[in-house]
Protein backbone atom coordinates (compact mmCIF):
# COMPACT_ATOMS: atom_id res chain seq x y z
CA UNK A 1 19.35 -2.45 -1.43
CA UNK A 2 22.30 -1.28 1.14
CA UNK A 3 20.58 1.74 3.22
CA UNK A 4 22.70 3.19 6.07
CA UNK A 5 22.45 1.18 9.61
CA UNK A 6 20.89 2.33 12.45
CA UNK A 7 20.75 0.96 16.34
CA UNK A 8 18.06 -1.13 16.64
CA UNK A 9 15.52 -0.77 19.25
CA UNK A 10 16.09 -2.87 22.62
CA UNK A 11 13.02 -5.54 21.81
CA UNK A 12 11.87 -9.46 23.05
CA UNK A 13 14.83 -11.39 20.78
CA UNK A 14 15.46 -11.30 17.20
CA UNK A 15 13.43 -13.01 14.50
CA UNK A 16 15.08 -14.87 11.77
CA UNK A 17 13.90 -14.61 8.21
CA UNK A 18 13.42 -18.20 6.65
CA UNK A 19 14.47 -19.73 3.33
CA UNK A 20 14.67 -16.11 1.27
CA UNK A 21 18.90 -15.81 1.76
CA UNK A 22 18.29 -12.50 4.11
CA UNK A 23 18.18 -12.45 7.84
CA UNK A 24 15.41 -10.14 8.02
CA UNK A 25 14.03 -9.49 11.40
CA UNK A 26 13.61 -6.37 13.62
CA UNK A 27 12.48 -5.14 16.35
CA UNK A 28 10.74 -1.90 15.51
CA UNK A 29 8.66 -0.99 18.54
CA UNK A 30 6.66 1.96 16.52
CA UNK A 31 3.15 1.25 17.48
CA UNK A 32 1.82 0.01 13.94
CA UNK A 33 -1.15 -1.80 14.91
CA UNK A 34 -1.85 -3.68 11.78
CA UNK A 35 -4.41 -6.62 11.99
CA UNK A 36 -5.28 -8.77 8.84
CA UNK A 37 -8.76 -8.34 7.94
CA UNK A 38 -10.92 -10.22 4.65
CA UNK A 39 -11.18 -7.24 2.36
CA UNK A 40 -14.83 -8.96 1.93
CA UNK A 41 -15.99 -11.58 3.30
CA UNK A 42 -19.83 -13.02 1.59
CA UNK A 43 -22.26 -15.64 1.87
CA UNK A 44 -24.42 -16.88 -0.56
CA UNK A 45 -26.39 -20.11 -1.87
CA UNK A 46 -24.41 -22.37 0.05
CA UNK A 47 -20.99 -20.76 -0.43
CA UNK A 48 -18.60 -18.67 1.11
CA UNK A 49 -16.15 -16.14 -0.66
CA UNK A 50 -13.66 -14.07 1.37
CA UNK A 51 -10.60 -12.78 0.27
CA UNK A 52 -7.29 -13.11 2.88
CA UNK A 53 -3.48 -12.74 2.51
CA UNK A 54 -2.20 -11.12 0.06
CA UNK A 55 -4.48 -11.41 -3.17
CA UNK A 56 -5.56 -14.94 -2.41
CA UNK A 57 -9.46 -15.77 -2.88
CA UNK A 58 -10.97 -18.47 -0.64
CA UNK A 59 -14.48 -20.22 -2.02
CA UNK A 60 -15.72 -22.65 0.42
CA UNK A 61 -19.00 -24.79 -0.33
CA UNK A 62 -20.65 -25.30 2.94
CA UNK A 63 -21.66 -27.98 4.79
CA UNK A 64 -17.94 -29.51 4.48
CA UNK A 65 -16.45 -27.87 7.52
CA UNK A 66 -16.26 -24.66 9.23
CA UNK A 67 -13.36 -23.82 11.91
CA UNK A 68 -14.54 -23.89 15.47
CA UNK A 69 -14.93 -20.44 17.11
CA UNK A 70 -12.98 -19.75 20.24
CA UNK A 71 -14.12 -17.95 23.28
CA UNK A 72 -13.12 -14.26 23.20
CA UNK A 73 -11.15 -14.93 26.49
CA UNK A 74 -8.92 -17.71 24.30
CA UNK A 75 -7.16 -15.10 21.56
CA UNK A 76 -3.39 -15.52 22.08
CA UNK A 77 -2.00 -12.12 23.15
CA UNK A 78 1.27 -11.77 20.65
CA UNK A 79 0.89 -14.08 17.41
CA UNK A 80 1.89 -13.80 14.11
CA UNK A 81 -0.06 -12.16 11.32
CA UNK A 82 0.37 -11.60 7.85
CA UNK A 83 0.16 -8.06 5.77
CA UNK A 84 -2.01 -7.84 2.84
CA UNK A 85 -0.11 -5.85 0.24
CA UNK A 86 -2.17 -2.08 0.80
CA UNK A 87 -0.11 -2.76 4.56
CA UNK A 88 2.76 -3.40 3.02
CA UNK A 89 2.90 -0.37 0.98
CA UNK A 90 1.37 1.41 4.02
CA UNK A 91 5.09 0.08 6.03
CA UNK A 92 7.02 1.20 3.28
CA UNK A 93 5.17 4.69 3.05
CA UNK A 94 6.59 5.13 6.79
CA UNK A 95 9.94 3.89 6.01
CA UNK A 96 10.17 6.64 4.08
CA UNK A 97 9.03 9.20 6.40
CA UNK A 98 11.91 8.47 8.21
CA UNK A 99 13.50 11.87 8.68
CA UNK A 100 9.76 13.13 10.32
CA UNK A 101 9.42 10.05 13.03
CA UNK A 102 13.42 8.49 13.12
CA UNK A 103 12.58 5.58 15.32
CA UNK A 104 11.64 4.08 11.50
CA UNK A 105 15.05 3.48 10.93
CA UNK A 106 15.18 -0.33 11.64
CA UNK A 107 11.96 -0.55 9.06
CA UNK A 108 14.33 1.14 6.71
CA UNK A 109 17.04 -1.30 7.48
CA UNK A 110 13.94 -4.33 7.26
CA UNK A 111 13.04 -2.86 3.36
CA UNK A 112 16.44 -2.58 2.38
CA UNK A 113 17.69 -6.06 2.89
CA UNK A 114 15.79 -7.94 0.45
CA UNK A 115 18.31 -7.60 -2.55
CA UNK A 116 15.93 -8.64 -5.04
CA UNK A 117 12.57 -6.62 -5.58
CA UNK A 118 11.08 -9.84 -7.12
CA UNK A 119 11.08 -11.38 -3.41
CA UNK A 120 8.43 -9.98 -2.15
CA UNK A 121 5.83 -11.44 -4.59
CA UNK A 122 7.02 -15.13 -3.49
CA UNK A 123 7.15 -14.18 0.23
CA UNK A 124 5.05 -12.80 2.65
CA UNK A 125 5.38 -9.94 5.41
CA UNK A 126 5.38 -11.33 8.81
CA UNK A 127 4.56 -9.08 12.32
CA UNK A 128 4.85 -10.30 15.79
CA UNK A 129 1.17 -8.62 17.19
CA UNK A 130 1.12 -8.23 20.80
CA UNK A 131 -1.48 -6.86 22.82
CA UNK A 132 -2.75 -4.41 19.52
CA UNK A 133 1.25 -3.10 18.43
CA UNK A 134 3.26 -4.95 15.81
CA UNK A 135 6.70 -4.71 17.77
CA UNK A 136 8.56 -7.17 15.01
CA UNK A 137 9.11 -8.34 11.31
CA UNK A 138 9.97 -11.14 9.36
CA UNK A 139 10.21 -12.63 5.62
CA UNK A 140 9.28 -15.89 5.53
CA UNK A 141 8.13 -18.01 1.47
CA UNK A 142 4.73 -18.24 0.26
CA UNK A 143 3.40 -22.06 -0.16
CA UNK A 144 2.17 -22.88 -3.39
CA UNK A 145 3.08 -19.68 -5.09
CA UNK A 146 2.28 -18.82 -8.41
CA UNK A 147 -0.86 -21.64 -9.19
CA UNK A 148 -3.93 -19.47 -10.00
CA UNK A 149 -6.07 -21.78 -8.47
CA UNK A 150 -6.03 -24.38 -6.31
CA UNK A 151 -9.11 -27.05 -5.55
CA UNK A 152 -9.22 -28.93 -2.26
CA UNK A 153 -12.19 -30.62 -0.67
CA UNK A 154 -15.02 -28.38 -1.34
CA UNK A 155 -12.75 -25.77 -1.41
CA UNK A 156 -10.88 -23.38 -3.92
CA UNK A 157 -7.97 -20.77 -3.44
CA UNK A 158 -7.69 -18.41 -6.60
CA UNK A 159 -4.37 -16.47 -6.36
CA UNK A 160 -3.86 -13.26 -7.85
CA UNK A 161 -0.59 -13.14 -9.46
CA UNK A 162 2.51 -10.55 -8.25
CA UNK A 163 3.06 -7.76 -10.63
CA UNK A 164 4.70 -7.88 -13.65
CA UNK A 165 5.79 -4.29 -14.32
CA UNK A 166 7.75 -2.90 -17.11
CA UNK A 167 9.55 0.40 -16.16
CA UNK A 168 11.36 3.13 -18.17
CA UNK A 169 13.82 4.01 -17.87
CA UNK A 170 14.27 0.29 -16.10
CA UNK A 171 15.43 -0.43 -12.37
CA UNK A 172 19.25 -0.42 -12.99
CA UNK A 173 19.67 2.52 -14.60
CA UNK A 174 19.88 5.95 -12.66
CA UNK A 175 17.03 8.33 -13.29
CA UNK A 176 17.36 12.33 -13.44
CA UNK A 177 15.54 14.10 -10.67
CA UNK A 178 12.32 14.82 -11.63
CA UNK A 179 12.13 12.75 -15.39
CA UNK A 180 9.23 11.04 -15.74
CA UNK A 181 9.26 6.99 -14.86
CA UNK A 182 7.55 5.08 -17.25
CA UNK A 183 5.18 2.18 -15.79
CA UNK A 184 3.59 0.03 -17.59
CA UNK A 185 2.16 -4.40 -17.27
CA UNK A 186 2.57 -5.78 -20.49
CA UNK A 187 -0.99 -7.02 -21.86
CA UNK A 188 -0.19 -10.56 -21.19
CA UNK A 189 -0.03 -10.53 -17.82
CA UNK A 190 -3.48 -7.45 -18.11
CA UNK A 191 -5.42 -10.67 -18.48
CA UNK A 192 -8.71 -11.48 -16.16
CA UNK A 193 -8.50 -14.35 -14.26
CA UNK A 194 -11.47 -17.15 -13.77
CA UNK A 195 -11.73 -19.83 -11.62
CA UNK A 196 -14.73 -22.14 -10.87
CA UNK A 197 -15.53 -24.85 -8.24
CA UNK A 198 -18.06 -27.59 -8.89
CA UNK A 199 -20.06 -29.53 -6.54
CA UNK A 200 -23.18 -31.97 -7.67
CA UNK A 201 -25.99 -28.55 -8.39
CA UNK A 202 -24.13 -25.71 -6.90
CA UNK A 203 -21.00 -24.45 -9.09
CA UNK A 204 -19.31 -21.06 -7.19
CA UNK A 205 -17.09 -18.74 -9.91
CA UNK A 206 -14.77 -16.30 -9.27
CA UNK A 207 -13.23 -14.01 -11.30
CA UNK A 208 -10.71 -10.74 -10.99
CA UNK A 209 -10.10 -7.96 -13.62
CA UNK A 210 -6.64 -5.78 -13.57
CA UNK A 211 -8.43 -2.55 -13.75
CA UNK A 212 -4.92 0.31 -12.66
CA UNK A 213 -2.09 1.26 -10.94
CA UNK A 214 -0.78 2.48 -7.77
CA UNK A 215 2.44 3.76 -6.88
CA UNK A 216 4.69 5.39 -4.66
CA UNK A 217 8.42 6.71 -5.41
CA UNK A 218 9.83 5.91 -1.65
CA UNK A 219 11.05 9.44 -1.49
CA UNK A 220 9.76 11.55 2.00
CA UNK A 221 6.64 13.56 1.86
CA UNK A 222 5.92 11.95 -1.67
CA UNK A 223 2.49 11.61 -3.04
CA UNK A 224 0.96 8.24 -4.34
CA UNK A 225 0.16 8.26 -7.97
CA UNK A 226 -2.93 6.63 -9.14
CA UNK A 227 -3.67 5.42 -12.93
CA UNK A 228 -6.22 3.75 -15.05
CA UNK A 229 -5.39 1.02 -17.16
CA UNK A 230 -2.26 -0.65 -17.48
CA UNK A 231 0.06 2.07 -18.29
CA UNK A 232 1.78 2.86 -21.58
CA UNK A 233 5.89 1.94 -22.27
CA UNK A 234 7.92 4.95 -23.42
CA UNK A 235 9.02 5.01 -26.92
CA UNK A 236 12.34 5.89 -28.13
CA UNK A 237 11.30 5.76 -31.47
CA UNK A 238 8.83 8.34 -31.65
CA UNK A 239 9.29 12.05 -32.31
CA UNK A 240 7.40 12.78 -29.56
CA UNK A 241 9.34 13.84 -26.07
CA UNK A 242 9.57 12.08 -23.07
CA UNK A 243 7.73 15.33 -21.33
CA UNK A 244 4.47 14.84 -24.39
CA UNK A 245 4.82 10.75 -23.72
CA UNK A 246 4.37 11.31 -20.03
CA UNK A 247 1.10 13.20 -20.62
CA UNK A 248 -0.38 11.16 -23.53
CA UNK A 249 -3.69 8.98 -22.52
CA UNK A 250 -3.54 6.45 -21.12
CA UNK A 251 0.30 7.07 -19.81
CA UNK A 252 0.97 5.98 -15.76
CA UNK A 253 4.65 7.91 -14.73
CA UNK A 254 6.49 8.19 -11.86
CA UNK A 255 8.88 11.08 -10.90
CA UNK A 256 11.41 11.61 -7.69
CA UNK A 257 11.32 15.05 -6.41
CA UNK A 258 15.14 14.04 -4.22
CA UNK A 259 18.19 12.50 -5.57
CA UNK A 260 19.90 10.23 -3.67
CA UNK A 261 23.47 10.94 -5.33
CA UNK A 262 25.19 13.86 -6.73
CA UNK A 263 26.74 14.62 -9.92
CA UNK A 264 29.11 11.84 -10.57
CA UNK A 265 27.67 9.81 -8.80
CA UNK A 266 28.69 10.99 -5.57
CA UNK A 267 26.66 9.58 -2.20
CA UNK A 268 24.49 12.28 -0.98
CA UNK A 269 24.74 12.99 2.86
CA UNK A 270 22.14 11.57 4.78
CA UNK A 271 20.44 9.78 1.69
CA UNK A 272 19.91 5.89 1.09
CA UNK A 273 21.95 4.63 -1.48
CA UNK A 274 18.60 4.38 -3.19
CA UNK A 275 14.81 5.01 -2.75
CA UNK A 276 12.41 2.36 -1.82
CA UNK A 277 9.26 2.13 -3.32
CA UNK A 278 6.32 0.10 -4.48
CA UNK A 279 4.54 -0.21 -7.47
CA UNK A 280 0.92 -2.02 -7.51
CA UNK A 281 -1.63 -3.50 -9.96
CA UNK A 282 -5.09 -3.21 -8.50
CA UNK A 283 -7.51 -5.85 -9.21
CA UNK A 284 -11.02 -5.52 -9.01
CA UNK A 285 -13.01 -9.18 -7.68
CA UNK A 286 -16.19 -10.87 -7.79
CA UNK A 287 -17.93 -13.94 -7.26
CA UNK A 288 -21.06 -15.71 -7.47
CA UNK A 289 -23.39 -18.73 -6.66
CA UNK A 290 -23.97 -19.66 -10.80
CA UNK A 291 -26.43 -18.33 -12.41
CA UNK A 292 -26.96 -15.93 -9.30
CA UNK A 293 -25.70 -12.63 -9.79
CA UNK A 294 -22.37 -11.27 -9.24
CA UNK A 295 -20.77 -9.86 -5.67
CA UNK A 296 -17.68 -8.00 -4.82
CA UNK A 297 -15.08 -8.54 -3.26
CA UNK A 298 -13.68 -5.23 -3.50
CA UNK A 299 -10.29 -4.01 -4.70
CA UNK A 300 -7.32 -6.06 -3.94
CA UNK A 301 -3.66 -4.59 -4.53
CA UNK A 302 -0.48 -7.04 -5.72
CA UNK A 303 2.47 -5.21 -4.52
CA UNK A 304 6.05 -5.02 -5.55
CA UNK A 305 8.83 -2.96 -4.30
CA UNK A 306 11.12 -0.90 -6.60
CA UNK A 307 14.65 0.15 -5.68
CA UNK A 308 15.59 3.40 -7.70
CA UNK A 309 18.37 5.78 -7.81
CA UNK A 310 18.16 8.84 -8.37
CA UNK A 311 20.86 11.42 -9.76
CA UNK A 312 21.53 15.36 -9.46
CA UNK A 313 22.25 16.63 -12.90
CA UNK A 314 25.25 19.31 -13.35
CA UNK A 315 24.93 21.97 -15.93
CA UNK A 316 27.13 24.19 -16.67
CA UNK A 317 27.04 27.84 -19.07
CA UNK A 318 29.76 28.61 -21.26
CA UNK A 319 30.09 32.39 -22.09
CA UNK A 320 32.36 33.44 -25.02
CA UNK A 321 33.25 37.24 -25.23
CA UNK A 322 32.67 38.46 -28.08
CA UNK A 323 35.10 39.11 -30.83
CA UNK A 324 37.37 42.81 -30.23
C-alpha cells in the first residue's frame, strides 16, 4: 500500500516495528486516547471469563493465582498498550478523514506500510500511552497465533480467528466507482467455536458464534456498512445483475463513492494510490460455570484491512447524422 509521504510530527524517538518486514513506527501526536479495556469481564462459580486483546477469551479457575494489585500512585505514566480490533478500525476511520484534520497524515503513512492486508490478523497494534494521549505506533507479531485454544494451569485462552473474507470483485482488481463490492466468509470458516476447561467438579465452557459483518470502504466521510449473516458471493453465472445481486437477502456489499485514479489509470491528484479499509466479522460470546446458565461477553470484532482501488469510468456518445 504506497500512500503519498508526509513530514512527520517532531515526537520522543522513533519506534521500530519488529519481525513483520515493515519499519512501522510514528509519531502521530493527535490526541487519540485509546486505553484497552475487557469488553466483559464476569465472575461466576469459581471462574473468571474476560475477554482482552484482540478476540482472545481468558477463563481462569480461581484459587490458582490472581495478579497483585498495585497502588494507584504505581501506574507507569507512558506504557505500551494494545488495540482491540473496534480501535483499530476506529484509527483507520481517522486515517481516512485525513483531508478534515491533516495532522493524520503520518497514521496514513502507519496504514499504508503493511504491504500485505493478511498482516494484521498475525500482528497486533501497538501505542505508546502517555499521560491519557497515544503519541506513537508500532506492529509488532502475535504469540501463539492461530490455536483456538490454549490450556495452561487452570487457565484457558480461546482465540477467535482473523477473518477470512471472500470479496468480489477481489482485492487486485480495480473496482468502478460506485459498483457494488461483494463480501462474503465462506461457511467453513462461519463455524462456532467451543472450548472447555476442566478442573476436578467445576468444568468452565466458552463458546463464540459469527453472527455479521462490519465494514468500512477507507474513503473520507464514508459510512460503515453493517450486515447480518455471512454475506453472499456474487455470481457470474446467473441472469441476474450485479445491481439485483447486491440487493438480494442475505447480500453484504460495499461501494466507494471516490476514485482514486482516472480513466486509464491515471493517479488522481491528491488521492492515495488506493483506499484503506477494513472489513470485520463480528462474533457474538458466552460462557458459563457448567450446567449454570450462559453469560455474555458481548460482541467482539476480528478485523482485517482491505486495500482497494478505485477507477473513474470514461464514456463517451457517438452521434451519427443522419442520412441526406
Amino acid at each position: 500500500m504506497n500512500r503519498a509521504r508526509r513530514p512527520a510530527l517532531r515526537r520522543p524517538p522513533p519506534l521500530r516495528a519488529a519481525g513483520v518486514g515493515v519499519a512501522f513506527a510514528l509519531s502521530v501526536g493527535v490526541g487519540l486516547a485509546l486505553q484497552p479495556e475487557p469488553v466483559s469481564a464476569e465472575e461466576a462459580g469459581g471462574a473468571t471469563s474476560r475477554v482482552v486483546g484482540r478476540g482472545d477469551i481468558v477463563t481462569t479457575l480461581l484459587g490458582w493465582h490472581r495478579p497483585a494489585r498495585g497502588r494507584s500512585g504505581d501506574a507507569t505514566a507512558c506504557r505500551w498498550i494494545t488495540f482491540d480490533d473496534a480501535q483499530t478500525e476506529f484509527l483507520v476511520a481517522l486515517a481516512a478523514a485525513e483531508s478534515v484534520r491533516p495532522e493524520l497524515g503520518p497514521l496514513v503513512d502507519l496504514l499504508g506500510a503493511i504491504e500485505d492486508p493478511d498482516a494484521l490478523a498475525h500482528a497486533d497494534v501497538q501505542g505508546w500511552y502517555c499521560n491519557g494521549t497515544t503519541l506513537s505506533f508500532q506492529l509488532v507479531p502475535r504469540a501463539a497465533d492461530g490455536d483456538v485454544a490454549t490450556n495452561l494451569a487452570r487457565r484457558m485462552i480461546t482465540r477467535l480467528p482473523p477473518p477470512q473474507i471472500v470479496l468480489s470483485p477481489p482485492e487486485a482488481s480495480a473496482v468502478p466507482v460506485s459498483q457494488p463490492v461483494f463480501i462474503s466468509v465462506p461457511a467453513t470458516a462461519w463455524q462456532p467455536i467451543t472450548a472447555e476447561l476442566t478442573d476436578g467438579a467445576i468444568v468452565a465452557e466458552v463458546r463464540a458464534t459469527p453472527v455479521g459483518l462490519r465494514a468500512f470502504p477507507g474513503v473520507p466521510d464514508a459510512e460503515v456498512v453493517t450486515c447480518d449473516g455471512p454475506g453472499r458471493p456474487f455470481e457470474p453465472e446467473s441472469p441476474a445483475s450485479v445491481e439485483t445481486q447486491a440487493r438480494a437477502p442475505g447480500a453484504c456489499t460495499l461501494r466507494h463513492g471516490a476514485a482514486t485514479q482516472g480513466p486509464g489509470g491515471r493517479q488522481l491528484p491528491g488521492r492515495p494510490d488506493a483506499w484503506i479499509g477494513t472489513v470485520t466479522v463480528l462474533w457474538n460470546a458466552e460462557w458459563r460455570v457448567a450446567p449454570g446458565p450462559w453469560r455474555s461477553l458481548g460482541t467482539i470484532p476480528r478485523t482485517r484491512l482491505v486495500e482497494r482501488v478505485v477507477a473513474e469510468l470514461s464514456t463517451s456518445i457517438e452521434v451519427t447524422a443522419p442520412p441526406s
